[in-house]
C-alpha atoms as a PDB file:
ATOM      1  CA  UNK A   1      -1.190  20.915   6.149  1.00  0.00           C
ATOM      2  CA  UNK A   2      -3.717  21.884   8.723  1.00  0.00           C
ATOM      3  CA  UNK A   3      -5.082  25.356   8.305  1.00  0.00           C
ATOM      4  CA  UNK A   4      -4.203  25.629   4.642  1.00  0.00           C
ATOM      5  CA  UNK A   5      -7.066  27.450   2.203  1.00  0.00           C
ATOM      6  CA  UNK A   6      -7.597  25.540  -0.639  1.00  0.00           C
ATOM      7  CA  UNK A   7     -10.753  25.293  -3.020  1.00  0.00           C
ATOM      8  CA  UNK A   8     -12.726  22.040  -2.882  1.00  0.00           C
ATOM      9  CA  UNK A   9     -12.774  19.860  -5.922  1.00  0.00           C
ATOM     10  CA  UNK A  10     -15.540  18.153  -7.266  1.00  0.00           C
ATOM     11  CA  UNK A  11     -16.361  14.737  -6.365  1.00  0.00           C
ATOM     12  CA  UNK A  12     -14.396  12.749  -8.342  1.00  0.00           C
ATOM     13  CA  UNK A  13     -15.477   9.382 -10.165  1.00  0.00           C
ATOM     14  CA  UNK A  14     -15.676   5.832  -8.134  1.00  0.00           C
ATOM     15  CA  UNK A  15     -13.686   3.005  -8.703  1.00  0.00           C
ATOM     16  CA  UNK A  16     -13.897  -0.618  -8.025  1.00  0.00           C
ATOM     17  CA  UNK A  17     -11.145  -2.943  -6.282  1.00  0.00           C
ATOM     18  CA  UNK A  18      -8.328  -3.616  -8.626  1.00  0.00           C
ATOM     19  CA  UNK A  19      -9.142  -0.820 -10.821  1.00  0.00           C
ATOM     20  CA  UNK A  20      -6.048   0.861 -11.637  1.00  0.00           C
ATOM     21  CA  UNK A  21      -4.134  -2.228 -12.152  1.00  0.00           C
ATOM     22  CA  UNK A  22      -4.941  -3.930 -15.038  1.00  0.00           C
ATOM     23  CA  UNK A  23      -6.465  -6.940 -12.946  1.00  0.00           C
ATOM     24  CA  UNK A  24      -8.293  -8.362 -15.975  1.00  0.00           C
ATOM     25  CA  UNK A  25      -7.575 -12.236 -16.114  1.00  0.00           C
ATOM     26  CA  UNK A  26      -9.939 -14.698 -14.784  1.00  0.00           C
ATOM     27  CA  UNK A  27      -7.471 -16.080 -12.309  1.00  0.00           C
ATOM     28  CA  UNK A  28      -6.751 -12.583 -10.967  1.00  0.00           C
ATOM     29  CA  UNK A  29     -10.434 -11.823 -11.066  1.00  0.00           C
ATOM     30  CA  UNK A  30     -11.047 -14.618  -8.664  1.00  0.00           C
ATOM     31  CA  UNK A  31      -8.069 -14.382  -6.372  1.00  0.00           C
ATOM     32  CA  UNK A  32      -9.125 -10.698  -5.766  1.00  0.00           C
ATOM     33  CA  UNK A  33     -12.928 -12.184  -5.532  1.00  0.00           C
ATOM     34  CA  UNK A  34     -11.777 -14.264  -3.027  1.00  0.00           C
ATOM     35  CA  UNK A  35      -9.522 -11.713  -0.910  1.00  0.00           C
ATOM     36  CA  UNK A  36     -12.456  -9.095  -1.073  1.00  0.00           C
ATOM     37  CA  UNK A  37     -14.720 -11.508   0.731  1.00  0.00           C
ATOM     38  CA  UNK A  38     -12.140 -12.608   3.455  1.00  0.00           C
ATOM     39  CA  UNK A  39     -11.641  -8.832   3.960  1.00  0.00           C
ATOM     40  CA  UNK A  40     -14.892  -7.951   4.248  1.00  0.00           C
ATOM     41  CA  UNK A  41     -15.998 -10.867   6.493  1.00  0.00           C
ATOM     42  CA  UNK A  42     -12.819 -10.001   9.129  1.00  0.00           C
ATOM     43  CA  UNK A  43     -13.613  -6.040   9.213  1.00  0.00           C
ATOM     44  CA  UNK A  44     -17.417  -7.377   9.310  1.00  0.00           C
ATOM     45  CA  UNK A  45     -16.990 -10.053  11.900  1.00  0.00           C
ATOM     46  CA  UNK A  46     -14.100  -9.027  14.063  1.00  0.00           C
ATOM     47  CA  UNK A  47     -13.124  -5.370  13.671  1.00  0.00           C
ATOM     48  CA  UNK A  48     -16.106  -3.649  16.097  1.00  0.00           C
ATOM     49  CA  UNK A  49     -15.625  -0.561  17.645  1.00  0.00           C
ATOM     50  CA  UNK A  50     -18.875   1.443  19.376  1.00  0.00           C
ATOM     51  CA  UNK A  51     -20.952   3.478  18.047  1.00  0.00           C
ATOM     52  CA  UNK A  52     -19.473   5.231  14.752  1.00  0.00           C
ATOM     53  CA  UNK A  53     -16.378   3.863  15.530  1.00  0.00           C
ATOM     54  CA  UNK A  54     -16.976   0.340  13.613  1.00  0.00           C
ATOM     55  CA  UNK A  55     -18.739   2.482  10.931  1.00  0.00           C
ATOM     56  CA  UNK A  56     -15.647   4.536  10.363  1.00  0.00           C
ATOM     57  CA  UNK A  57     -13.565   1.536  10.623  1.00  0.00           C
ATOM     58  CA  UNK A  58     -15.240  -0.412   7.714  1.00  0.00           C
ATOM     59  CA  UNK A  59     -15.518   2.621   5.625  1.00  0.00           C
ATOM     60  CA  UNK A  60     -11.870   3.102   5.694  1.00  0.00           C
ATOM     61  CA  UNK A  61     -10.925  -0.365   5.370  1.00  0.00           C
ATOM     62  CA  UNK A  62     -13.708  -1.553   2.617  1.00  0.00           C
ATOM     63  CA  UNK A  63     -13.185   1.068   0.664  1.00  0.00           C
ATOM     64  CA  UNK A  64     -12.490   0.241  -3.105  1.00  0.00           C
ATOM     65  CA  UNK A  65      -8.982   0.505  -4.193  1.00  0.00           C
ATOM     66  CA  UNK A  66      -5.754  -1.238  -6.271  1.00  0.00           C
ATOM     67  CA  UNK A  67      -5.654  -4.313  -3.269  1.00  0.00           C
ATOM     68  CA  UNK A  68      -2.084  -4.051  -4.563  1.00  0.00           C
ATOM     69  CA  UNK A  69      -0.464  -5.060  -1.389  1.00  0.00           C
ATOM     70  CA  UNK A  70      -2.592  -7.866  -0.323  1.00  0.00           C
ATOM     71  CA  UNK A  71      -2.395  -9.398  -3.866  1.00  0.00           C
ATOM     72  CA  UNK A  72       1.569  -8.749  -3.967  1.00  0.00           C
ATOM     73  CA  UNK A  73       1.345 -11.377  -0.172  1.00  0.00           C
ATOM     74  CA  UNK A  74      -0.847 -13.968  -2.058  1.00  0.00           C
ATOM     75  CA  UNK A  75       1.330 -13.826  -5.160  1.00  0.00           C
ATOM     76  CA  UNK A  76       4.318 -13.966  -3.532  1.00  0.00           C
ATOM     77  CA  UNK A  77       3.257 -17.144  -1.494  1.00  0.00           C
ATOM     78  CA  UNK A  78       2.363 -18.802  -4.744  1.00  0.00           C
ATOM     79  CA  UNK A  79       5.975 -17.622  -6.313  1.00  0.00           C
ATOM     80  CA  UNK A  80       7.228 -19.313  -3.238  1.00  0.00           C
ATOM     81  CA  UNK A  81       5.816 -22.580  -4.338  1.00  0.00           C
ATOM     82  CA  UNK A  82       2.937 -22.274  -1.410  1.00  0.00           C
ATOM     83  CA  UNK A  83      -0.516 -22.276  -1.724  1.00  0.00           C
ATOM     84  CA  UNK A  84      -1.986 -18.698  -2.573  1.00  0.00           C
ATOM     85  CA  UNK A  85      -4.694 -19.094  -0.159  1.00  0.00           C
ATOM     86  CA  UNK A  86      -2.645 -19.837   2.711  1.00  0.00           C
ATOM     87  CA  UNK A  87      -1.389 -16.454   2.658  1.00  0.00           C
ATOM     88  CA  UNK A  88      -4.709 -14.832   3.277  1.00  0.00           C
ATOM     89  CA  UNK A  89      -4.491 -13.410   6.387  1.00  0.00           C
ATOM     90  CA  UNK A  90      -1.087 -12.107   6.004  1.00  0.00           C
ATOM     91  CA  UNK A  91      -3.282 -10.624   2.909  1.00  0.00           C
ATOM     92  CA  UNK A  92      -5.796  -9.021   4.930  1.00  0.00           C
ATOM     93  CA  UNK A  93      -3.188  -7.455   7.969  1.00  0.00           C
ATOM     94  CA  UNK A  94      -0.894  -5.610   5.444  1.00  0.00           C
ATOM     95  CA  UNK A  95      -4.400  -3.922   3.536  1.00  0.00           C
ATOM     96  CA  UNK A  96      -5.066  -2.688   6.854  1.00  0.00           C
ATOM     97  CA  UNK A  97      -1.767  -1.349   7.931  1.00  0.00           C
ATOM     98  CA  UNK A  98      -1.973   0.641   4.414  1.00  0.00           C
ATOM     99  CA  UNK A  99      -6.061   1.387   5.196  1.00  0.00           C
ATOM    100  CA  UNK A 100      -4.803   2.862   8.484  1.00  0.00           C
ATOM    101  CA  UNK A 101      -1.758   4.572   6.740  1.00  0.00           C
ATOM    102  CA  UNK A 102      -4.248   6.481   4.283  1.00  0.00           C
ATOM    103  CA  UNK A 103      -6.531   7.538   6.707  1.00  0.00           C
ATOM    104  CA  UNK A 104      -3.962   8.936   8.775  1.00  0.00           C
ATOM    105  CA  UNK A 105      -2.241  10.623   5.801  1.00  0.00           C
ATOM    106  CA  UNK A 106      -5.488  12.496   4.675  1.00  0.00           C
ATOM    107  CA  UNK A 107      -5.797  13.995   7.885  1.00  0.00           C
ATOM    108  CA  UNK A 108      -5.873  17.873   8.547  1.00  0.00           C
ATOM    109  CA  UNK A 109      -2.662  17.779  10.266  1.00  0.00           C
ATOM    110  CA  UNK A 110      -0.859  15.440   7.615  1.00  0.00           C
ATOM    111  CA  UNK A 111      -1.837  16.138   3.797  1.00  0.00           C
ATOM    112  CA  UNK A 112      -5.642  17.433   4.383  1.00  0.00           C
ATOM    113  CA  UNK A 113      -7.298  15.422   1.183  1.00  0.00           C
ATOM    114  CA  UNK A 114     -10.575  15.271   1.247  1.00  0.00           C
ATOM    115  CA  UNK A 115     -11.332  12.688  -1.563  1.00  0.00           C
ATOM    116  CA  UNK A 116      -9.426   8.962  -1.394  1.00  0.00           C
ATOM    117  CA  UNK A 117     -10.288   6.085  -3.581  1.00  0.00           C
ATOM    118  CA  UNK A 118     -12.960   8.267  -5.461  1.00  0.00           C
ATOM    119  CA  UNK A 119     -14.982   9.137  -2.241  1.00  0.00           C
ATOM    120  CA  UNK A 120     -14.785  11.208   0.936  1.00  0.00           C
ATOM    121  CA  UNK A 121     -11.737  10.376   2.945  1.00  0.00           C
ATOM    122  CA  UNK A 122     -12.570   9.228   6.616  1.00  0.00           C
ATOM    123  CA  UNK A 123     -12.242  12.098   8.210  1.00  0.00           C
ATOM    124  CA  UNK A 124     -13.974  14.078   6.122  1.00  0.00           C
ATOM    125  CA  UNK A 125     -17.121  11.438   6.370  1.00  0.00           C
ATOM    126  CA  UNK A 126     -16.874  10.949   9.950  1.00  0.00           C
ATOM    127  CA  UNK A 127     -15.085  13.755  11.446  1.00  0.00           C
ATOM    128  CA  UNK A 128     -11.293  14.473  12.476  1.00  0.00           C
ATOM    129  CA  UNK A 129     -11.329  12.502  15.586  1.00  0.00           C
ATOM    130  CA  UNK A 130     -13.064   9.403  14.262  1.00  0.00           C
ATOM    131  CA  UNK A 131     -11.004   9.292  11.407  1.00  0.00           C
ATOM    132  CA  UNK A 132      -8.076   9.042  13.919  1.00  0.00           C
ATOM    133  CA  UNK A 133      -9.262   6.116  16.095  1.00  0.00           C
ATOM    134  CA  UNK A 134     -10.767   4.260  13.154  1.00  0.00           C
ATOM    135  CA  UNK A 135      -6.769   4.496  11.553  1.00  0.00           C
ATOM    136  CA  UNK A 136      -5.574   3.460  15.241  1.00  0.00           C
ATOM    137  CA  UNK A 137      -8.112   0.397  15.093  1.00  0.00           C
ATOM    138  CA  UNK A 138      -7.019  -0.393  11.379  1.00  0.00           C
ATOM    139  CA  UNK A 139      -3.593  -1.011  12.743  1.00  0.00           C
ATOM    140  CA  UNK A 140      -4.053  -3.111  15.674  1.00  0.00           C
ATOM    141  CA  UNK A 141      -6.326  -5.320  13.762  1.00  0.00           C
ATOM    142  CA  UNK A 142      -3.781  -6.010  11.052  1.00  0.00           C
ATOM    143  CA  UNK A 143      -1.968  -7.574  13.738  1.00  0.00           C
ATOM    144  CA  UNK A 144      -4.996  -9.692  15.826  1.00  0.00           C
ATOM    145  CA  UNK A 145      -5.190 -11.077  11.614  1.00  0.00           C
ATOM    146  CA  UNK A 146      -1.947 -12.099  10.999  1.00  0.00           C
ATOM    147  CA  UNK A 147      -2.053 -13.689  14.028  1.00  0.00           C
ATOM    148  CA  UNK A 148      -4.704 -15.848  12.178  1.00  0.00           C
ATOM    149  CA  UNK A 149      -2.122 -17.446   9.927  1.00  0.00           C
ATOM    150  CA  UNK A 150      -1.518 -20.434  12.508  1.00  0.00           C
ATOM    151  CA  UNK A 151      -4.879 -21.802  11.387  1.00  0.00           C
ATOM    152  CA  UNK A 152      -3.942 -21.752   8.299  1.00  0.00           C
ATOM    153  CA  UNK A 153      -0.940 -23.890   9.583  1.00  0.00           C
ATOM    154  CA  UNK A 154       1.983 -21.701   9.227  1.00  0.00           C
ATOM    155  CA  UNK A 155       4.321 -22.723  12.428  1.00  0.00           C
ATOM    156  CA  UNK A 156       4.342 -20.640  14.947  1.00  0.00           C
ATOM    157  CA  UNK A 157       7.699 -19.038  14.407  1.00  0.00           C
ATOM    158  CA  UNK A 158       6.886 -18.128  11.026  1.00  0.00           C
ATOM    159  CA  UNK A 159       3.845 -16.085  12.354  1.00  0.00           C
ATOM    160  CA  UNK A 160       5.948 -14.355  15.069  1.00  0.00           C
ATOM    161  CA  UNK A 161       8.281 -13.568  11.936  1.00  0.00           C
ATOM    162  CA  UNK A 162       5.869 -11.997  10.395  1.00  0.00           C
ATOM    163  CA  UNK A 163       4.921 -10.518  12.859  1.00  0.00           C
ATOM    164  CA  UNK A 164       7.893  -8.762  13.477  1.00  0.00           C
ATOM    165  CA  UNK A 165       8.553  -8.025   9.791  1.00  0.00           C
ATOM    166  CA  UNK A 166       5.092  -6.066   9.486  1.00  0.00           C
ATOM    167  CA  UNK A 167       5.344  -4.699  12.679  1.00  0.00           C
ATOM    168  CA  UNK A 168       8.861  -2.714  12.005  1.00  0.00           C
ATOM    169  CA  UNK A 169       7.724  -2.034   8.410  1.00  0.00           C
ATOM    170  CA  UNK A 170       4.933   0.262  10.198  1.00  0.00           C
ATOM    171  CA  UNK A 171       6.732   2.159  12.755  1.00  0.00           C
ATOM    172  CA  UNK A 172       8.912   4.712  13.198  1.00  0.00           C
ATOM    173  CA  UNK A 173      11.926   3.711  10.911  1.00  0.00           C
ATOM    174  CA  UNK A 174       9.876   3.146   8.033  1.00  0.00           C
ATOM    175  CA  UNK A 175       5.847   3.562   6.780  1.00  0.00           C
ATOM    176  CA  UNK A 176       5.166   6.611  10.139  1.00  0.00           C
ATOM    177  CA  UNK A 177       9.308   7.639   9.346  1.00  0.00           C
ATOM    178  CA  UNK A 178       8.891   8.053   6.029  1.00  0.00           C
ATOM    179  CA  UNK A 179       5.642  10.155   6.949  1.00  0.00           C
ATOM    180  CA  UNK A 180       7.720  11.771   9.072  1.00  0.00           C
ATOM    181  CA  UNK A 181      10.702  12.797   6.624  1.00  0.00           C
ATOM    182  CA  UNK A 182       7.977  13.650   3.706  1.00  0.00           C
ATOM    183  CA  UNK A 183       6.617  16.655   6.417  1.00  0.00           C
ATOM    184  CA  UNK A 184       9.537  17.775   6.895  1.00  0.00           C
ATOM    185  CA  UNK A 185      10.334  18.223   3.696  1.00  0.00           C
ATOM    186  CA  UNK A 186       7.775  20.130   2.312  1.00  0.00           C
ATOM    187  CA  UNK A 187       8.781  23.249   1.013  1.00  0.00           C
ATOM    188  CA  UNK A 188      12.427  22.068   0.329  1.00  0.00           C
ATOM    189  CA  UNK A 189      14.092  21.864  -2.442  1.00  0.00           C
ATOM    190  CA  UNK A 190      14.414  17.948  -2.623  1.00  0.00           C
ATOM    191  CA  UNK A 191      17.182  15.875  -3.606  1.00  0.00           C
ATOM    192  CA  UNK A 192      17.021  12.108  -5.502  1.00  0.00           C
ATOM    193  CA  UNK A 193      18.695  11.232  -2.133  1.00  0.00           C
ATOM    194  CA  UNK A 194      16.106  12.546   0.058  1.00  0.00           C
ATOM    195  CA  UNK A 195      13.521  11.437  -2.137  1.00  0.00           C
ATOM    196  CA  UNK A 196      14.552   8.150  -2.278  1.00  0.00           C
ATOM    197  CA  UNK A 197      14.457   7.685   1.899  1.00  0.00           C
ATOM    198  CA  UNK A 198      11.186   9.131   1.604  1.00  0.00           C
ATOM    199  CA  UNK A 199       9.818   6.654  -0.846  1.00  0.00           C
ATOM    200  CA  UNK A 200      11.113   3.501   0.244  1.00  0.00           C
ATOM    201  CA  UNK A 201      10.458   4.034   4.193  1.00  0.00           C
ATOM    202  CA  UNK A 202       6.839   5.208   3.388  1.00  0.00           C
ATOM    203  CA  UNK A 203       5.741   3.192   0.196  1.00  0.00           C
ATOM    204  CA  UNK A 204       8.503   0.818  -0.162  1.00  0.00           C
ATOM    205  CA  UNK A 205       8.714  -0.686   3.154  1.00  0.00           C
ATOM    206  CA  UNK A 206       5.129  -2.352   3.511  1.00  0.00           C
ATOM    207  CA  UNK A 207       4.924  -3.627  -0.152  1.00  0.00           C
ATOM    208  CA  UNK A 208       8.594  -5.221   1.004  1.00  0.00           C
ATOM    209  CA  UNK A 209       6.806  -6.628   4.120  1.00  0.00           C
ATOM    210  CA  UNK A 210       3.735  -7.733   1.679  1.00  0.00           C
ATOM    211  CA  UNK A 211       6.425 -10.005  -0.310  1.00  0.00           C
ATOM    212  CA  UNK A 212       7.988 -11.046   3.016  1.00  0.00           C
ATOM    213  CA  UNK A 213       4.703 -12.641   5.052  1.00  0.00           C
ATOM    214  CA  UNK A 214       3.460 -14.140   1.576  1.00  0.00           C
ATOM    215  CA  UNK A 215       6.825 -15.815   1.129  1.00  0.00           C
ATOM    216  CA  UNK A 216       6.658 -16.712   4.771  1.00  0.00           C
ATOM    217  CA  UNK A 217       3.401 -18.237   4.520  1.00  0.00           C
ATOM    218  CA  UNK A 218       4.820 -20.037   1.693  1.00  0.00           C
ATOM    219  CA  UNK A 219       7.689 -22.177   3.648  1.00  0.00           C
ATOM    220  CA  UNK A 220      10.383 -20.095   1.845  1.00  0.00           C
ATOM    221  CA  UNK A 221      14.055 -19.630   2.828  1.00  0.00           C
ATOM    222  CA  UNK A 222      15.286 -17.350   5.178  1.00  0.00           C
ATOM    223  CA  UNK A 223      17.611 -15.980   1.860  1.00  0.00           C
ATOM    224  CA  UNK A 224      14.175 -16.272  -0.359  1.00  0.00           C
ATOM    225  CA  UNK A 225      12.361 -14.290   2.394  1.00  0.00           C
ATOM    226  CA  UNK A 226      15.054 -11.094   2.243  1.00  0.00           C
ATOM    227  CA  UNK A 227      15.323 -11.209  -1.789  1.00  0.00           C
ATOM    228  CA  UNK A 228      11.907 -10.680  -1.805  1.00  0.00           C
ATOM    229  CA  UNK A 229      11.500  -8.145   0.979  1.00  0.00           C
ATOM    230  CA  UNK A 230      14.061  -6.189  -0.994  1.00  0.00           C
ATOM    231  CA  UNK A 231      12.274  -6.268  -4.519  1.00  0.00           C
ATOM    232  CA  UNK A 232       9.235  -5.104  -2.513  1.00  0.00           C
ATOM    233  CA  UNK A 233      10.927  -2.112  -1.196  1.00  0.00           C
ATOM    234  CA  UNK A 234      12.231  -0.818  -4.582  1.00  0.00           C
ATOM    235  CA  UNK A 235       9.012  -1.768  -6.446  1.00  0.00           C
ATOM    236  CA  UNK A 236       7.292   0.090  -3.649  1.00  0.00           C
ATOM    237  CA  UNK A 237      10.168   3.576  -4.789  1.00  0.00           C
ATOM    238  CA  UNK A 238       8.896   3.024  -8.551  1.00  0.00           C
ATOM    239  CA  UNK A 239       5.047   3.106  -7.868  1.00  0.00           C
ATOM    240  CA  UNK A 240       5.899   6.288  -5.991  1.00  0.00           C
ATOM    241  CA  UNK A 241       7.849   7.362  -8.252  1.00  0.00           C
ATOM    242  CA  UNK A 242       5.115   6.500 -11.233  1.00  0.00           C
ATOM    243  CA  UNK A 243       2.234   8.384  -8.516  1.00  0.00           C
ATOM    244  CA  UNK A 244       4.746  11.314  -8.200  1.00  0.00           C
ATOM    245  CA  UNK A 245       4.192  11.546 -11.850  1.00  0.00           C
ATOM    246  CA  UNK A 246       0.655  10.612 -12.058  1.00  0.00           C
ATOM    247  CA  UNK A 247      -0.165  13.471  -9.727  1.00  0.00           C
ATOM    248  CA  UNK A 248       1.520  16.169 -11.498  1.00  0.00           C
ATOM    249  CA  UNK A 249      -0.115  15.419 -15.015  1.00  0.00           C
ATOM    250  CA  UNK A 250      -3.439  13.471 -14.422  1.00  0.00           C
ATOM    251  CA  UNK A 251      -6.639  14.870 -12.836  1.00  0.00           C
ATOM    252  CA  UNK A 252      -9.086  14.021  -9.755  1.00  0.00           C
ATOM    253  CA  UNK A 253     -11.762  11.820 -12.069  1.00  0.00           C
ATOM    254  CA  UNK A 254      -8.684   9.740 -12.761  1.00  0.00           C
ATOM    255  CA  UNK A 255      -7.028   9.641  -9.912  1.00  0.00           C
ATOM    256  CA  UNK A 256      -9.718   9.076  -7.320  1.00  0.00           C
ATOM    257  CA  UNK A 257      -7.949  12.161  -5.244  1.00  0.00           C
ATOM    258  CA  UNK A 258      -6.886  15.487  -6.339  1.00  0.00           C
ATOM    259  CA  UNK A 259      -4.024  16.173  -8.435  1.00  0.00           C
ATOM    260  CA  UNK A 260      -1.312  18.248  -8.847  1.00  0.00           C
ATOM    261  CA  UNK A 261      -1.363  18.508  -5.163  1.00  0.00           C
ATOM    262  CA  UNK A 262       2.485  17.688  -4.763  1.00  0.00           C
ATOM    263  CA  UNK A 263       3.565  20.396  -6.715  1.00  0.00           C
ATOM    264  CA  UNK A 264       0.978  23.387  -4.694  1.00  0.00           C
ATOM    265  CA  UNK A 265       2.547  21.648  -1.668  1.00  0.00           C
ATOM    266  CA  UNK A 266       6.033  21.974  -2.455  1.00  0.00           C
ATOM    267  CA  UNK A 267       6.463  18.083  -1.813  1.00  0.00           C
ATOM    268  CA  UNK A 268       9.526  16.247  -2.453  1.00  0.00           C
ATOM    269  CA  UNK A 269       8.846  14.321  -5.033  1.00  0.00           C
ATOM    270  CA  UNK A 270      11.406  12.126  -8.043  1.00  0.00           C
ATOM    271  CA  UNK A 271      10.035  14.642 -10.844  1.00  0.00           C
ATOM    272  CA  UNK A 272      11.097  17.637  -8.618  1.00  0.00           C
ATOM    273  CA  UNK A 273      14.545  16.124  -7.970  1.00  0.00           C
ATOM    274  CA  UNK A 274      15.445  14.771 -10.902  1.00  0.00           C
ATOM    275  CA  UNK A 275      13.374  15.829 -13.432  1.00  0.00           C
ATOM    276  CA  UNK A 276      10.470  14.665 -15.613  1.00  0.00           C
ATOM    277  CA  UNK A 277      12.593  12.404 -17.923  1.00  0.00           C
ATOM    278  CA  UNK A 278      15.178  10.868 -15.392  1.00  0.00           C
ATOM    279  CA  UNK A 279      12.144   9.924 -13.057  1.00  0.00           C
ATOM    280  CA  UNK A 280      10.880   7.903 -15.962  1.00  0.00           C
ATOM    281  CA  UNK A 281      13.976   6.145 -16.928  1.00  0.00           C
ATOM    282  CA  UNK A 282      14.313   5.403 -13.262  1.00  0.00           C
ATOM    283  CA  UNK A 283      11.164   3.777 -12.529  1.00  0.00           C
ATOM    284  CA  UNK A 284      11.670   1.833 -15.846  1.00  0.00           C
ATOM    285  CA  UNK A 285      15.096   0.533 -14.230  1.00  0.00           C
ATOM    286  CA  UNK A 286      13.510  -0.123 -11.158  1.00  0.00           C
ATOM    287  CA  UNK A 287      10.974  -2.398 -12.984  1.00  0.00           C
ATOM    288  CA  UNK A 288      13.516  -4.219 -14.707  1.00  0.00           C
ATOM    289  CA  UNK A 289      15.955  -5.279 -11.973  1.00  0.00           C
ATOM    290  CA  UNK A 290      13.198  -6.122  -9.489  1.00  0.00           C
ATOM    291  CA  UNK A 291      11.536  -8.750 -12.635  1.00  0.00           C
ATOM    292  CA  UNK A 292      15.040  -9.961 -12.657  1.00  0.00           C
ATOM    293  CA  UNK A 293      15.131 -10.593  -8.828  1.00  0.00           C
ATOM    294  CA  UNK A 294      11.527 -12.242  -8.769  1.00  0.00           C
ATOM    295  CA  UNK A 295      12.868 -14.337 -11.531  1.00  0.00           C
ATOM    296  CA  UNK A 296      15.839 -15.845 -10.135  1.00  0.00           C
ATOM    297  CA  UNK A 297      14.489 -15.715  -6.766  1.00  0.00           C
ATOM    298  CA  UNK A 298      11.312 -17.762  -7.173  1.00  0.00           C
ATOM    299  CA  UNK A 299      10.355 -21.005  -8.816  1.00  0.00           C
ATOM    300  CA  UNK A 300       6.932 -19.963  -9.865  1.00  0.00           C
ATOM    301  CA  UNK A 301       6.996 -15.832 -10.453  1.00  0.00           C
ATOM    302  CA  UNK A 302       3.936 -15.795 -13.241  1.00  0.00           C
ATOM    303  CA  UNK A 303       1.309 -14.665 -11.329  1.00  0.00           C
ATOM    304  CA  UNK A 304       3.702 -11.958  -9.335  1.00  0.00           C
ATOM    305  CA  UNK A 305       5.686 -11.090 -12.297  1.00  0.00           C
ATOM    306  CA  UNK A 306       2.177  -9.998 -13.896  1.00  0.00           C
ATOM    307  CA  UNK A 307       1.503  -8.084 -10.923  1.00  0.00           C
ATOM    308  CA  UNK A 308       4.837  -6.152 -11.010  1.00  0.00           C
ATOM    309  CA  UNK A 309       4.169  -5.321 -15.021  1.00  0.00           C
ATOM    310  CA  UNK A 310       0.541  -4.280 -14.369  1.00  0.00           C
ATOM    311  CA  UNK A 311       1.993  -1.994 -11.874  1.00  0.00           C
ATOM    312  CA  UNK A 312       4.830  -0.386 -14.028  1.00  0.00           C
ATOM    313  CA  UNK A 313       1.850   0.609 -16.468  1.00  0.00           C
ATOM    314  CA  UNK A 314      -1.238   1.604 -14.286  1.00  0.00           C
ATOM    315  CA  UNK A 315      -3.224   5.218 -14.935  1.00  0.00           C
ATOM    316  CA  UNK A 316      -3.893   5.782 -10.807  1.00  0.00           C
END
């Protein structure tokens, strides 16, 4: 939180996009070739913003990182039985919603980080109130691009679905209420309960919505849609519960941030609840029933099913 004294860590190691996840195949290799370029070319081309602003705005956005949410929307339209590519710009909105979401979260007033993705946070690169605006800009873009998904001839009332599903998953009863409930919290002894609203409103939420617009994009079923929307949600509680874990035992060269930063913070996090072991065992559950829903849900889960395992055993 703001005014807290702290020492400042070394700058920690870079990493490229995908790093974290296992992303190793050739297909994946390409998919996230392919995504990288479509981001860059729609921060590049479309997302101004005067002076530093635009600066700010493509350092935040281009950053390297997992791409775990945009892959999750073009795996999920593949699952669906669409075609990956359609889901693109459904791809591109929900990596900026989360761009925005970090940027806002490493802010003074919010966690006060001053190393993301293995480099200077935003704020910390281009000052407190750039770093705001360029998080504000992140988010309205997401939207002007997944307006884009009518050229890639989703109908029109899938888009304003999608729409709707991305914009909820970023507002107050989920991604900024989860921020919201994770504040308040600090300092708290923390219950599974508590953690658990924390983690699926601020984590789970827009990896649910990720699964949603690719599934959209995708022609699934209404039914299809929520199944997967759902699996998002909890995988979104087990890779918080797996960084909850990560950032109590690993270290800033691995992480790309500083750890054991929870813990100094008196966060509420799934090892503080429950314990070192149950958080495990729970994230290993999680894992499970969500490759079960993928599985029954989907007619073509490979690709997303790969995605889910590669998440279950990532390092950062």
């Amino acid at each position: 939180m703001a005014g807290r004294s702290r020492k400042r860590a070394a700058a920690p190691r870079r990493a490229g996009a995908g790093a974290g996840l296992g992303v190793v195949s050739p297909e994946s290799r390409a998919r996230l070739t392919v995504f990288e370029r479509a981001l860059a070319t729609a921060v590049r081309r479309r997302a101004g913003g005067p002076g530093r602003l635009g600066e700010a705005l493509r350092y935040a956005a281009l950053s390297p990182g997992k791409r775990l949410r945009p892959l999750l929307a073009l795996a999920a339209c593949e699952a669906v039985g669409g075609a990956w590519r359609r889901a693109i710009p459904a791809a591109v909105a929900v990596e900026c919603v989360h761009a925005f979401s970090l940027v806002h979260d490493d802010l003074p007033a919010m966690d006060d980080d001053d190393y993301r993705r293995g480099r200077l946070t935003t704020h910390k690169r281009y000052g407190e109130a750039l770093g705001i605006l360029a998080g504000d800009a992140l988010l309205a873009f997401a939207f002007e691009e997944l307006s884009r998904l009518e050229r890639e001839g989703v109908p029109a009332a899938r888009v304003l679905e999608a729409v709707r599903r991305l914009g909820r998953a970023a507002g107050a009863d989920e991604l900024v209420g989860g921020q919201a409930l994770d504040i308040g919290a600090e300092g708290r002894r923390p219950t599974a309960a508590l953690v658990r609203a924390i983690h699926l409103r601020k984590t789970g939420a827009l990896m649910g919505a990720s699964l949603a617009l690719g599934a959209l994009a995708g022609d699934a079923g209404e039914a299809t849609v929520a199944k997967l929307d759902d699996a998002g949600r909890q995988l979104g509680l087990a890779f918080q519960i797996t960084d909850d874990l990560l950032n109590a035992d690993s270290s800033l060269a691995t992480l790309g941030k500083r750890a054991g930063t929870d813990e100094a913070r008196g966060k509420a996090t799934f090892p503080a609840a429950v314990g070192t072991p149950r958080a495990r065992q729970e994230a290993a559950r999680l894992i499970k029933a969500i490759r079960t829903t993928i599985t029954r849900a989907t007619p073509n889960p490979t690709h997303l099913l790969a995605l889910i395992e590669a998440t279950a055993k990532r390092e950062h």
